[in-house]
N, C-alpha and C. Protein backbone atom coordinates (compact mmCIF):
# COMPACT_ATOMS: atom_id res chain seq x y z
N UNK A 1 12.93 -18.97 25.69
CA UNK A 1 14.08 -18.08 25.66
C UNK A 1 13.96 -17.07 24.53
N UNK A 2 13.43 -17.79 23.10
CA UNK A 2 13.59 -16.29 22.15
C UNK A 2 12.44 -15.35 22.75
N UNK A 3 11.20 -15.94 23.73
CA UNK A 3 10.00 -14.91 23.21
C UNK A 3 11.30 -13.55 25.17
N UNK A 4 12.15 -14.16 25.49
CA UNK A 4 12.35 -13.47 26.38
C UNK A 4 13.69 -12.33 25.99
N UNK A 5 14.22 -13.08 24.84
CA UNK A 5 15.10 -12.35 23.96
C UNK A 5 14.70 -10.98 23.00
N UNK A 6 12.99 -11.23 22.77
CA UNK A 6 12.64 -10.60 21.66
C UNK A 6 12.04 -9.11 22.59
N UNK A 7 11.79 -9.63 23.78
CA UNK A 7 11.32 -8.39 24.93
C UNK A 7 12.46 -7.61 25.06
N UNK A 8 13.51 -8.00 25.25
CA UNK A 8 14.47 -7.81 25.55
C UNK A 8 15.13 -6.68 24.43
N UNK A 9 15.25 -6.75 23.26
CA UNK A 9 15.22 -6.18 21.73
C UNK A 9 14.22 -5.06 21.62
N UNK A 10 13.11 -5.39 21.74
CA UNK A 10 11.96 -4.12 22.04
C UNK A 10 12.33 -3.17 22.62
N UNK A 11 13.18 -3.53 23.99
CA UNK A 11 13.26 -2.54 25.35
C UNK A 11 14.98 -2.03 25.09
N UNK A 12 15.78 -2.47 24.06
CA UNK A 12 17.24 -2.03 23.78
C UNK A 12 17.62 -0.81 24.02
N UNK A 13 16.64 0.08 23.76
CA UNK A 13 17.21 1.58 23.74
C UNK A 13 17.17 2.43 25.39
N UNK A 14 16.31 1.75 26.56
CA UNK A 14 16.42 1.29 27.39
C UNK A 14 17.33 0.42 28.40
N UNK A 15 18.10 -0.30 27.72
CA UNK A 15 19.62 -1.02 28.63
C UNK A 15 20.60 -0.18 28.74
N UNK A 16 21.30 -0.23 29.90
CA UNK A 16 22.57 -0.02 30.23
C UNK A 16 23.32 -1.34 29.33
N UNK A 17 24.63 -0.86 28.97
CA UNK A 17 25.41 -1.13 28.74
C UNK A 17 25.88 -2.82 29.04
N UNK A 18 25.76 -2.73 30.31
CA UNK A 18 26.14 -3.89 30.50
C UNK A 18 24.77 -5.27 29.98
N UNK A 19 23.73 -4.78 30.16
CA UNK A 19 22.84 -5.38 29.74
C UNK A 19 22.24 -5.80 27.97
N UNK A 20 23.09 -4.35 27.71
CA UNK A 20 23.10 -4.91 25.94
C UNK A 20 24.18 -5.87 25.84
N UNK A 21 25.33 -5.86 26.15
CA UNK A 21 26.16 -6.97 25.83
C UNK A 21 26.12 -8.49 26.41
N UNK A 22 25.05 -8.33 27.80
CA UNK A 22 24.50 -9.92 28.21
C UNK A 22 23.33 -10.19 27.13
N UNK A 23 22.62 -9.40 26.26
CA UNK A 23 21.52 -9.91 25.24
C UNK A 23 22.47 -10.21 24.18
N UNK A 24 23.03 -9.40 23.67
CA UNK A 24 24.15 -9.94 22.83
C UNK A 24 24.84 -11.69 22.70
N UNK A 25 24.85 -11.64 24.77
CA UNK A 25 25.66 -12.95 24.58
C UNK A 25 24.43 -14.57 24.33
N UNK A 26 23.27 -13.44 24.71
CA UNK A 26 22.17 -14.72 25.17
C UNK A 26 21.82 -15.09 23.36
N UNK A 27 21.43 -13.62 22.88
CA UNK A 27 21.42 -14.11 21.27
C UNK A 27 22.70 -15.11 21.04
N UNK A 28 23.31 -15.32 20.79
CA UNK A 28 24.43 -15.89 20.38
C UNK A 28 24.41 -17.03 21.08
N UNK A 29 23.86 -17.58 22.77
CA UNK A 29 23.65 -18.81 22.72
C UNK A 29 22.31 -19.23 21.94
N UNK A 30 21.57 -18.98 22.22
CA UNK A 30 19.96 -19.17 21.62
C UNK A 30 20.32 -18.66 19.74
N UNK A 31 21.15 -18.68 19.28
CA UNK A 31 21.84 -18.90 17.95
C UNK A 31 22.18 -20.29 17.85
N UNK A 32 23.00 -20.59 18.90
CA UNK A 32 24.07 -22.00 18.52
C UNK A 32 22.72 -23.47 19.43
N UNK A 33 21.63 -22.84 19.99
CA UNK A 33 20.95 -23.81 19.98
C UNK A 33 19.81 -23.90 19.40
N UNK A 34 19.35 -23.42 18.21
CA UNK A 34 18.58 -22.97 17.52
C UNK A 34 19.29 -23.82 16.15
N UNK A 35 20.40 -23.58 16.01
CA UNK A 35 21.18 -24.22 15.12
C UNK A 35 21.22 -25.99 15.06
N UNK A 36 21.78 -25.91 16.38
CA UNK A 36 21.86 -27.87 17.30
C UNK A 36 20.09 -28.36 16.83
N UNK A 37 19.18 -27.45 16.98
CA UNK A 37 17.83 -28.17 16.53
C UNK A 37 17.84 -28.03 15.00
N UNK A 38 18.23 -27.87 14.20
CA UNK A 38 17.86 -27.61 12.83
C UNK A 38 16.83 -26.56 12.54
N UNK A 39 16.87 -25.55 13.25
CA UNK A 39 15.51 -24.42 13.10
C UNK A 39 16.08 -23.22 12.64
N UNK A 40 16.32 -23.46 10.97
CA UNK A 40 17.14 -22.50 10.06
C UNK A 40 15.67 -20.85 10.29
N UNK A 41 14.47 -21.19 10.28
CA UNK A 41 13.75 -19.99 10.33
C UNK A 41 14.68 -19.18 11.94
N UNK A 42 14.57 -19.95 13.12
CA UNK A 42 14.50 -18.89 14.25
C UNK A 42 16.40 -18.62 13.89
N UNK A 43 17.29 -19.50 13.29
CA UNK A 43 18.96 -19.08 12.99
C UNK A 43 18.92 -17.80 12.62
N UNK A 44 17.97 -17.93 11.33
CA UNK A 44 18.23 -16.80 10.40
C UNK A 44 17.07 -15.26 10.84
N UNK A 45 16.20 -15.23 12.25
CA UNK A 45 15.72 -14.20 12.55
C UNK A 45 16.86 -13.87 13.41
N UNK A 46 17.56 -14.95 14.51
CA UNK A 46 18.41 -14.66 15.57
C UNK A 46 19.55 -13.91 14.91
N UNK A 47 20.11 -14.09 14.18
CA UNK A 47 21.32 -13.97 13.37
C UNK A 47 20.80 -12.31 12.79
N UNK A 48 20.05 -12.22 12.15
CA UNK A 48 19.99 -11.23 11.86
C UNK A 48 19.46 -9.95 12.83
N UNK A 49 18.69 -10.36 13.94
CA UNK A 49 18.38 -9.33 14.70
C UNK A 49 20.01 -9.10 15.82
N UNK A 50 20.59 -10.07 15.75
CA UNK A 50 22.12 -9.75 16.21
C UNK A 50 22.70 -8.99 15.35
N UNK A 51 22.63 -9.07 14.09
CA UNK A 51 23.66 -8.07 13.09
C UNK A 51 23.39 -6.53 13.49
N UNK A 52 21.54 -6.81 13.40
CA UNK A 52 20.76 -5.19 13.36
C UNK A 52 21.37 -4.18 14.80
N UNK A 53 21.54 -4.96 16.33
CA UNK A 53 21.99 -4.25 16.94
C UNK A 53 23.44 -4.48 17.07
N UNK A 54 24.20 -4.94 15.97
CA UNK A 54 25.88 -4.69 16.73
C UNK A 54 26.38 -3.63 16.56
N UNK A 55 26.01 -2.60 15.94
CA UNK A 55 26.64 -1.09 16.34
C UNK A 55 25.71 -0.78 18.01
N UNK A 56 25.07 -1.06 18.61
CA UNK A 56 24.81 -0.52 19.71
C UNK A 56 25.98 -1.49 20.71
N UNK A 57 26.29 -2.84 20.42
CA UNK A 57 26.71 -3.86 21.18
C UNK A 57 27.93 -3.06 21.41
N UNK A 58 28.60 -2.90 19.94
CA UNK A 58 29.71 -2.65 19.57
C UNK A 58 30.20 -1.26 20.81
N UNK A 59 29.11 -0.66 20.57
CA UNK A 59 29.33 0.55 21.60
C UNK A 59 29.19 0.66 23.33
N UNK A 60 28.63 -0.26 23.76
CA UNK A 60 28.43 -0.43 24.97
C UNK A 60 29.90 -1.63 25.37
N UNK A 61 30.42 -2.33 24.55
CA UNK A 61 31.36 -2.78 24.76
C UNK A 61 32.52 -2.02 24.76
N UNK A 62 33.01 -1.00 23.94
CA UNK A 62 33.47 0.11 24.77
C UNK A 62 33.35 0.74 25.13
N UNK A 63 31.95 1.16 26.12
CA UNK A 63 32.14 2.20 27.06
C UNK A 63 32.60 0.75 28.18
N UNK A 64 32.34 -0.06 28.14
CA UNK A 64 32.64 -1.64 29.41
C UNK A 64 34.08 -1.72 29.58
N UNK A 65 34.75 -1.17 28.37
CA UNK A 65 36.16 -1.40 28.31
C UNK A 65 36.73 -0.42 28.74
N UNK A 66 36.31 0.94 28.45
CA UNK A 66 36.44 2.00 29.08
C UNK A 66 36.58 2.07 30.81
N UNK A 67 35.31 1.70 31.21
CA UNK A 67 34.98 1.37 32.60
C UNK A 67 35.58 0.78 33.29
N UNK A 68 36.02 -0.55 32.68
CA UNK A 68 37.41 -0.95 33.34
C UNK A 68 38.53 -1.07 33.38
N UNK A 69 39.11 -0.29 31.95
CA UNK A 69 40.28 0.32 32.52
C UNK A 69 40.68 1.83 33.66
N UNK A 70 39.15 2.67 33.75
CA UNK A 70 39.20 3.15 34.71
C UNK A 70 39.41 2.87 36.31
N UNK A 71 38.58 1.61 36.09
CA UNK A 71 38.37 1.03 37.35
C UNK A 71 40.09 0.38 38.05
N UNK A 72 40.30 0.11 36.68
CA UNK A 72 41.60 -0.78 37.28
C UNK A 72 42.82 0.27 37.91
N UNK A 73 42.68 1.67 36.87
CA UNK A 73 43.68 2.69 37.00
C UNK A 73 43.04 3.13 38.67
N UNK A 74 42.00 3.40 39.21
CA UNK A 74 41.76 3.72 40.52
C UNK A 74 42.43 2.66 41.39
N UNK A 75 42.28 1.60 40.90
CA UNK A 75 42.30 0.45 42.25
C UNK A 75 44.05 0.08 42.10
N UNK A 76 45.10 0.26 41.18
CA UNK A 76 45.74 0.29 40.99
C UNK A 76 47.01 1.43 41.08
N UNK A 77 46.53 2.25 40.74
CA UNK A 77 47.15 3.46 40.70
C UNK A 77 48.09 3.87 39.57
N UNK A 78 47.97 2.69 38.74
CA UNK A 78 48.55 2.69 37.76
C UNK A 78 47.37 2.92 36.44
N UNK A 79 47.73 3.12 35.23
CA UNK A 79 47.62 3.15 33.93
C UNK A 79 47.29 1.31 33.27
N UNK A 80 46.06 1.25 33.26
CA UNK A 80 45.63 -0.15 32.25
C UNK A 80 45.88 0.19 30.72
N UNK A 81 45.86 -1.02 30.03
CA UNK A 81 45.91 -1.39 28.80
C UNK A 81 44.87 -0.67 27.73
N UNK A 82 44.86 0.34 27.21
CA UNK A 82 44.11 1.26 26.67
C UNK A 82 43.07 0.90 25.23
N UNK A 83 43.55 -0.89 25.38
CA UNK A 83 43.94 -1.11 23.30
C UNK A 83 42.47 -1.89 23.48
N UNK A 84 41.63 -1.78 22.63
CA UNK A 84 40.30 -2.34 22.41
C UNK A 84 40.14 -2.77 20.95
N UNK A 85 40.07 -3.85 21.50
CA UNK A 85 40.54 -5.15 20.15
C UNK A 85 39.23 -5.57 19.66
N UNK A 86 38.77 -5.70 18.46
CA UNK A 86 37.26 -5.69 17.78
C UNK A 86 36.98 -6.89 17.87
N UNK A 87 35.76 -7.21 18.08
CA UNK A 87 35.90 -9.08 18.28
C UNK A 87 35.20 -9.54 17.14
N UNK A 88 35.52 -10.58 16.77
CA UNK A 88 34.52 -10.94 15.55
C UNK A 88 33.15 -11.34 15.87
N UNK A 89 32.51 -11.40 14.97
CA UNK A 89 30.86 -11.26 15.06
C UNK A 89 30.01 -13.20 14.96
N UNK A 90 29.86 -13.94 15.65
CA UNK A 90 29.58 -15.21 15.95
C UNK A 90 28.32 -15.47 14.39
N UNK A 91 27.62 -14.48 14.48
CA UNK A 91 26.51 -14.78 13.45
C UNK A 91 26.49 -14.38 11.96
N UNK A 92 27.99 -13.74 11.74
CA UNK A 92 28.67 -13.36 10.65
C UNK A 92 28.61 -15.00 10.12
N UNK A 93 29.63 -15.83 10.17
CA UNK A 93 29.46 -16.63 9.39
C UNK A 93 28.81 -17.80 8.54
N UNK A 94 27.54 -17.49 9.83
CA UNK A 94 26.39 -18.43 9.91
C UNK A 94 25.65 -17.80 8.79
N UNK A 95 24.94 -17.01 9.02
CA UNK A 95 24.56 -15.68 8.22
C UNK A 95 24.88 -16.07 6.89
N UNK A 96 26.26 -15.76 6.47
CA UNK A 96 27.12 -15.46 5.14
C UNK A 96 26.77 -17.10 4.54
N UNK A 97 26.80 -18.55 5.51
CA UNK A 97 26.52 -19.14 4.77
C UNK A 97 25.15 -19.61 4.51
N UNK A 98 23.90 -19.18 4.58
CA UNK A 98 22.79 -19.31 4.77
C UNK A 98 22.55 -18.25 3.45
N UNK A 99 23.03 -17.54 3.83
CA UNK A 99 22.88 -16.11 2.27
C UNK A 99 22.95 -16.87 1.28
N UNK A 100 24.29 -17.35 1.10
CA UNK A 100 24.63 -17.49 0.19
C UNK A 100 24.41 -19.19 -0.64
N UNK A 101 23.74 -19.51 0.11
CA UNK A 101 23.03 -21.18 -0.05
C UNK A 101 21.89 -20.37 -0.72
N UNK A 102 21.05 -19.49 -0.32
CA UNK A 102 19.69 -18.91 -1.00
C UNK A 102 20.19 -18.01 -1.92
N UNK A 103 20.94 -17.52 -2.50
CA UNK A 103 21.68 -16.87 -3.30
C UNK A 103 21.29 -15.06 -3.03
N UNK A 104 21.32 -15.39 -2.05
CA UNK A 104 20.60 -13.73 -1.63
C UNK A 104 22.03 -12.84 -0.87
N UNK A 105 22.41 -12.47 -2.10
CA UNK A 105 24.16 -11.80 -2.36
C UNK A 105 24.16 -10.54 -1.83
N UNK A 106 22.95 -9.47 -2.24
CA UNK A 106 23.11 -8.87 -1.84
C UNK A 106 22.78 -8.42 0.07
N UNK A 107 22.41 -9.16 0.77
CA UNK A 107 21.72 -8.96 1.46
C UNK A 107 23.19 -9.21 2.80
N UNK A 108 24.02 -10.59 1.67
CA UNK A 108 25.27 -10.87 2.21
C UNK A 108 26.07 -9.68 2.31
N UNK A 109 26.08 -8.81 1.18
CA UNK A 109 27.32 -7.48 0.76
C UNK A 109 26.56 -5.83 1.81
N UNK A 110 25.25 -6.20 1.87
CA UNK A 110 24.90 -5.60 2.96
C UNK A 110 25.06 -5.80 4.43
N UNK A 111 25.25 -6.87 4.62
CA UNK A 111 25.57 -7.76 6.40
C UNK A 111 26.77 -7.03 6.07
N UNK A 112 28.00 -7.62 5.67
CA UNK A 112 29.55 -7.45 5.48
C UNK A 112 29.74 -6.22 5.45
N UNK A 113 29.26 -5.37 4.77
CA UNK A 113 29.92 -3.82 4.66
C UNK A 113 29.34 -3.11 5.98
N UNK A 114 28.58 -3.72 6.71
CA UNK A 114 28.01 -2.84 7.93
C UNK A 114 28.24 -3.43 8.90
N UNK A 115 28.53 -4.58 9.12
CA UNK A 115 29.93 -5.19 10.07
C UNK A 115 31.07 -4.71 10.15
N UNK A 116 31.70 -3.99 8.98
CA UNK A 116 33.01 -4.21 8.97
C UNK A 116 32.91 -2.66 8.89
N UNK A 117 32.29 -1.86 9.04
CA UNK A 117 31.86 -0.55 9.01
C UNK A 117 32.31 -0.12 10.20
N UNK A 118 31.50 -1.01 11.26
CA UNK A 118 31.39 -0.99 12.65
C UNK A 118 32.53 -1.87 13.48
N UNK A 119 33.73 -2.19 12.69
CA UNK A 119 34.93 -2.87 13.14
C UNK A 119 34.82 -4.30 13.51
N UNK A 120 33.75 -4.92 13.50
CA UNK A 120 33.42 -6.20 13.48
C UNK A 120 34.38 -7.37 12.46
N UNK A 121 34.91 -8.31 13.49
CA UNK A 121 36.07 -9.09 12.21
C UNK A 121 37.20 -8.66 11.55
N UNK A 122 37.41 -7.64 11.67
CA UNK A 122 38.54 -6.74 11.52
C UNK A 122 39.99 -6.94 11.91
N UNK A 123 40.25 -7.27 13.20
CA UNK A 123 41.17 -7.86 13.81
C UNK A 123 42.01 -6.85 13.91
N UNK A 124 41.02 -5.27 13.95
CA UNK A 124 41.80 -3.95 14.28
C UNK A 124 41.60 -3.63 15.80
N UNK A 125 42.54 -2.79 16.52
CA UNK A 125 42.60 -2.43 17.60
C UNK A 125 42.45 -0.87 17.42
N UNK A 126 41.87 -0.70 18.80
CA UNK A 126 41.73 1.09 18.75
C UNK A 126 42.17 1.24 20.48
N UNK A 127 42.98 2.80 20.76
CA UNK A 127 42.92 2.93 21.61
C UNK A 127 41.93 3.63 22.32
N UNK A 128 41.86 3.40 23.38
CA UNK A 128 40.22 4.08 24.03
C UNK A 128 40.82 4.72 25.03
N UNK A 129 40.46 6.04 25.06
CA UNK A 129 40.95 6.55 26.92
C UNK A 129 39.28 7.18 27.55
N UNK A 130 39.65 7.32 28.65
CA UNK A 130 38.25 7.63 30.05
C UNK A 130 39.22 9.41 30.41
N UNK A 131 37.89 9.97 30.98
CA UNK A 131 38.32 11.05 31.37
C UNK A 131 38.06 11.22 32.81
């Protein structure tokens, strides 16, 4: 699974949308079972090659949100829910405590300020409209 994850990362700039946020989700399982084995080396590549693309994630998740509140306003005829709520980041905390067990602070104050840059953990909402 990682060597199909890591193809997958290579070819990023290449996905549609919907396909960056299924690598997104696959990192994040192949995180939590990477973890279940005790294999702090592949945690801490997974974890961090998740941080490196969540401004792309971040962005293909709202154009997804976008998309379907369009979709819903066609099939509906009505006006959907416009509000796009930031989700928190799964490898944020794993991350932060792995940093900070190796005392490698800054690397933590670098993850955090470029997460939270990119609305990650925030627990801010934005409205999004489609044209």
């Amino acid at each position: 699974m990682i060597n199909a994850i890591r193809e997958q990362l290579s070819k990023i700039a290449f996905l549609d949308k919907d396909e960056i946020v299924t690598l997104h989700f696959s990192l994040l399982e192949e995180i939590k079972k990477q973890k279940a084995n005790n294999n702090q080396e592949n945690v801490i590549l997974l974890c961090e090659k998740s941080i490196a693309i969540s401004s792309i994630v971040m962005q293909a998740m709202k154009k997804r949100h976008i998309e379907g509140m369009d979709e819903y306003s066609r099939s509906t005829g009505t006006l959907s829910n416009n509000k796009f709520y930031y989700p928190n980041h799964y490898a944020l905390p794993i991350l932060s405590g792995i940093y900070k067990k190796n005392g490698e602070l800054s690397k933590l104050n670098e993850m955090n300020d470029k997460l939270l840059k990119e609305g990650w953990n925030t627990g801010k909402e934005e409205e999004l409209y489609f044209l």
